[in-house]
Protein backbone atom coordinates (compact mmCIF):
# COMPACT_ATOMS: atom_id res chain seq x y z
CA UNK A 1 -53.17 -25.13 41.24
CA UNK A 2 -55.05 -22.01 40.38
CA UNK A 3 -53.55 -20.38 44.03
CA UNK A 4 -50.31 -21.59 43.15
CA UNK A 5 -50.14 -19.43 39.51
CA UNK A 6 -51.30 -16.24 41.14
CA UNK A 7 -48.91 -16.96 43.38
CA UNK A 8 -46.05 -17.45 41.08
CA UNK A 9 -47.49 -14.22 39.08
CA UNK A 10 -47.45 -11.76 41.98
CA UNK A 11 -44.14 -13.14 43.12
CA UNK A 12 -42.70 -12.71 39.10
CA UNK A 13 -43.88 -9.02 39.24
CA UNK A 14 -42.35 -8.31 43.11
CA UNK A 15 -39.09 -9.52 41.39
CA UNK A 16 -39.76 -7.15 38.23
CA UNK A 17 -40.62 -4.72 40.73
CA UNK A 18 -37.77 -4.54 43.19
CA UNK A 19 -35.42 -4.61 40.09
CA UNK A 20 -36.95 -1.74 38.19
CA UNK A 21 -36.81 0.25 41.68
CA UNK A 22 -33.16 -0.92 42.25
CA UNK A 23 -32.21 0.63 38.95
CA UNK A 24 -34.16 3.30 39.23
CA UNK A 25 -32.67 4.10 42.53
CA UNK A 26 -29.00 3.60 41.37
CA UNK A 27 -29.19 5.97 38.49
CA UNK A 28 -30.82 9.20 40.20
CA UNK A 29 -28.18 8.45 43.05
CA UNK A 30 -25.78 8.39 40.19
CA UNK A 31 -26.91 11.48 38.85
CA UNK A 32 -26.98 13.48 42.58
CA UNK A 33 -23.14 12.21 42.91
CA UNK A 34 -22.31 13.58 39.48
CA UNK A 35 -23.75 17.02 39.73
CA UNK A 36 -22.39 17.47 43.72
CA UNK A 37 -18.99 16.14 42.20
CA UNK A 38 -19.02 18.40 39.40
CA UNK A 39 -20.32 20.86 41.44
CA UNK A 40 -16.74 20.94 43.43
CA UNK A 41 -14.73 20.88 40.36
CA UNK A 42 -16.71 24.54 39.81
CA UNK A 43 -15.67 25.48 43.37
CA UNK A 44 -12.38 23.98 42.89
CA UNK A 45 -11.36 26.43 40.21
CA UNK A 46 -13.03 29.18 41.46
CA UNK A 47 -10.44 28.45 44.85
CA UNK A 48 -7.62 27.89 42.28
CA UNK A 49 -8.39 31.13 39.96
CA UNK A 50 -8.60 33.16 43.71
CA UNK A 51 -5.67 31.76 44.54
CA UNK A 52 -3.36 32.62 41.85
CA UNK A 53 -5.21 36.08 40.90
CA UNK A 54 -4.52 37.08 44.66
CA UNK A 55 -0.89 35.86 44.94
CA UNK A 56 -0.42 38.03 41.84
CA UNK A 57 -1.83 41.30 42.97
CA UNK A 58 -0.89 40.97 46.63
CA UNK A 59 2.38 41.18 45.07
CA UNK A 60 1.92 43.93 42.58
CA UNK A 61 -1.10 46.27 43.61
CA UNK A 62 -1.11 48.91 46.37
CA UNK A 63 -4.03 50.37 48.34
CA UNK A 64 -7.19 48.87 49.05
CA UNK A 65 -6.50 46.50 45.98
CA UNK A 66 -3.72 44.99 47.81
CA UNK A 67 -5.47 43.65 50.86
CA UNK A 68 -8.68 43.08 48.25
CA UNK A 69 -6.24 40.43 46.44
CA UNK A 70 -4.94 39.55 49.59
CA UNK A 71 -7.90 38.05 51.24
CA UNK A 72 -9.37 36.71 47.88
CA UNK A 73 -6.13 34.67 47.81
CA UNK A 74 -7.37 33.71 51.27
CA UNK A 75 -10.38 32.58 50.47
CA UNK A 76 -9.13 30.46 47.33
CA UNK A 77 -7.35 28.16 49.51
CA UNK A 78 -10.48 28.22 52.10
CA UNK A 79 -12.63 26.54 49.00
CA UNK A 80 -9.88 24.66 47.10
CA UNK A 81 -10.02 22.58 50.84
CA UNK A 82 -13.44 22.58 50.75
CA UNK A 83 -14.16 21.23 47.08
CA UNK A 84 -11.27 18.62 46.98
CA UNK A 85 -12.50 17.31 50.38
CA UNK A 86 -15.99 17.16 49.31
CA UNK A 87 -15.18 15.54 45.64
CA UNK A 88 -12.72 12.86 46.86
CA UNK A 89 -15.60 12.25 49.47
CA UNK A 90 -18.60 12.08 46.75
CA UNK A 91 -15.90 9.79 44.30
CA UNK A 92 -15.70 6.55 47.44
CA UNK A 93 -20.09 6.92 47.71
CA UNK A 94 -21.14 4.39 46.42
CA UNK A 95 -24.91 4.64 44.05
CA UNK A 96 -25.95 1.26 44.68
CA UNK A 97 -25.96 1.29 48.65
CA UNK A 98 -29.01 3.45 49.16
CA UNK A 99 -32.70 2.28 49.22
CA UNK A 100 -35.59 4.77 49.20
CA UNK A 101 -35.12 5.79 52.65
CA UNK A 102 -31.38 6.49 52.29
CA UNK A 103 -32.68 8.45 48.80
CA UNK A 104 -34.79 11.05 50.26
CA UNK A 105 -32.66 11.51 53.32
CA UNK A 106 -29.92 12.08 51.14
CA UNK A 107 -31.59 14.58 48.95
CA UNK A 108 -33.05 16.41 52.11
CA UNK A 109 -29.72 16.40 53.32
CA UNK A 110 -27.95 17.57 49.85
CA UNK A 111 -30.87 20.63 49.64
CA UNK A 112 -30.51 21.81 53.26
CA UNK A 113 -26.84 22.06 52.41
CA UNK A 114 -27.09 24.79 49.96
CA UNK A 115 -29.80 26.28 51.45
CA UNK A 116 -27.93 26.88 54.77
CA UNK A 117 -24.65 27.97 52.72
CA UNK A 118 -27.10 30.15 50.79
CA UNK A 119 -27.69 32.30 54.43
CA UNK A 120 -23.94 32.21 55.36
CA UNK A 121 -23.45 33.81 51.71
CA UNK A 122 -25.58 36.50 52.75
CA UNK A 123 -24.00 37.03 55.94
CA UNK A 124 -20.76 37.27 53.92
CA UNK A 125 -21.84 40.34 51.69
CA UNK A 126 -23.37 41.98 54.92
CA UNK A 127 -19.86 41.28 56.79
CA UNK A 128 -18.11 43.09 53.39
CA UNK A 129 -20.77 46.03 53.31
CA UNK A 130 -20.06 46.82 57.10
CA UNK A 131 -15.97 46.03 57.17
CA UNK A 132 -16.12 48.60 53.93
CA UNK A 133 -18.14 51.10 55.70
CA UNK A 134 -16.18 51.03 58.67
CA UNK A 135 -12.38 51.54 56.99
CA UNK A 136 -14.45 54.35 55.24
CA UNK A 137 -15.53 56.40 57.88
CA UNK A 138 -13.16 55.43 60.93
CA UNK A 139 -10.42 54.31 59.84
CA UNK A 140 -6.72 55.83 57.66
CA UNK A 141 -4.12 54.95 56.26
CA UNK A 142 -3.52 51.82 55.96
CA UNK A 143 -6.10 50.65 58.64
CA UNK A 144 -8.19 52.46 55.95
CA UNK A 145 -7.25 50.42 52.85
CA UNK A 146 -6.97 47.17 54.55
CA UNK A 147 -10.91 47.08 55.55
CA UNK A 148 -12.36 48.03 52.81
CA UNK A 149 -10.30 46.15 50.44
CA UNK A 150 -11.26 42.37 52.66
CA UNK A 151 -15.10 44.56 53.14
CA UNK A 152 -14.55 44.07 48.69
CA UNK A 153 -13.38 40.80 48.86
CA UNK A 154 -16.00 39.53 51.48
CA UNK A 155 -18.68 40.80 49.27
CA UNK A 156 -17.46 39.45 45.95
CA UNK A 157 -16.91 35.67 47.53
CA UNK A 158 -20.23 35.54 49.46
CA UNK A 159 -21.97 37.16 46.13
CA UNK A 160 -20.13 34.10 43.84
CA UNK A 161 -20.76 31.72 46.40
CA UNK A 162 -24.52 33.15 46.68
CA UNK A 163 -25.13 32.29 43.23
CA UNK A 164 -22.98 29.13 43.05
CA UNK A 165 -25.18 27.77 45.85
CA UNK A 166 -28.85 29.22 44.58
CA UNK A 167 -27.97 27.09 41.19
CA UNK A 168 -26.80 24.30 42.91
CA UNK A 169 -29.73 23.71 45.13
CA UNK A 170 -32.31 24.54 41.69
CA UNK A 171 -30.44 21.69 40.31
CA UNK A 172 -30.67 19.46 43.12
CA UNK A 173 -34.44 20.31 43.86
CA UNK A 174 -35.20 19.49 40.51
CA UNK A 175 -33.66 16.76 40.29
CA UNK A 176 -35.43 15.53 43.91
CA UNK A 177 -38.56 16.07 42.23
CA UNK A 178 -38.33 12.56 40.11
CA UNK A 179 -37.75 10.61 43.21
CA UNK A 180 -40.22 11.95 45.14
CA UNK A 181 -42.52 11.45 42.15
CA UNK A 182 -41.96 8.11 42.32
CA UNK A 183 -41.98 7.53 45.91
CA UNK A 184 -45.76 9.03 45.75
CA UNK A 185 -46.42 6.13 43.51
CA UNK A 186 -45.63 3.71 46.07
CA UNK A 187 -49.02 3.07 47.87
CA UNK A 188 -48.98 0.86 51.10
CA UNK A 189 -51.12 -2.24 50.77
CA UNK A 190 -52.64 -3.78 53.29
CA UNK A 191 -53.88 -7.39 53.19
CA UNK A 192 -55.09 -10.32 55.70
CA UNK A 193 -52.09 -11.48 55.10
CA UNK A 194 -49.84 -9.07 55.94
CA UNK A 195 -48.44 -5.58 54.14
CA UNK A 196 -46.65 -4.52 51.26
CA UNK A 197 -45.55 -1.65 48.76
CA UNK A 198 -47.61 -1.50 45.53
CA UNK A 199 -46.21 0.24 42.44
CA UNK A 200 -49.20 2.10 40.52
CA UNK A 201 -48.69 1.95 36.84
């Protein structure tokens, strides 16, 4: 009789357990959706302000300032793409499907994400610095105005998107930092009868 209590008791608490993780879970998964999404609808209007800023002055500056408008235009529609794909995408994920494996790999996955666009941004502003250098010293004309107004426009992108995706990963390793706090409190039990996950309090 006394077996069977315990028994009950440790199987009451696995219950408690598995349904405080399950919530647990679903709400920091909630909360990684809702900052990527929101995320996007930044990005998105960045694209959209590019977009309409550099139909405008393609059509009404001259020079460098031109072809500066011109490719920012460019590169609106480039990230309007990328943020509606990526939105709609993060809107049909679903919170509740992920268990603590599928957690960390997802923030791993989120965090290398930035942190790789974080180098491309850089390779962005060096492509800007050396297509402005080179319409200034070898190039006229219009040859001359054309580089180093996209050299501009490369540099001002990969310097927004820099800092877009340097906050973007603070917020996201931050935020990693609670499940992986939690995760640590996990400790693997082992017993004669065989092994489990114990939650310490």
């Amino acid at each position: 009789m006394k077996q069977l209590f315990l028994f009950a008791c440790m199987l009451l608490f696995a219950c408690i357990s598995s349904a405080q993780d399950n919530s647990f879970l679903y709400q920091y998964n909630k909360q990684r959706i809702n900052s990527t999404k929101t995320a996007m609808l930044v990005l998105g209007g960045w694209g959209v302000a590019n977009v309409t800023a550099g139909l405008i002055g393609n059509g009404t500056a001259g020079g460098e300032a031109k072809y500066f408008h011109q490719m920012n235009a460019v590169w609106g529609v480039v990230n309007l793409g990328i943020a509606t794909a990526s939105y709609f995408g993060n809107r049909r994920l679903d919170p509740g499907k992920y268990n603590w494996q599928g957690s960390v790999q997802e923030q791993h996955k989120i965090e290398k994400i930035f942190l790789i666009n974080g180098a491309l941004d850089l390779a962005y502003i060096a492509s800007g610095l050396f297509l402005r250098e080179h319409g200034k010293s070898k190039l006229t004309g219009t040859a001359h105005d054309r580089w180093k107004g996209y050299g501009n426009s490369f540099i001002l992108q990969g310097a927004f998107l820099l800092l877009f995706d340097g906050v973007n990963f603070t917020v996201h390793h931050a935020h990693g930092k609670g499940l992986f706090q939690r995760f640590n409190d996990l400790q693997l039990s082992v017993a004669p009868g065989g092994v489990g996950l114990v939650y310490s309090w």
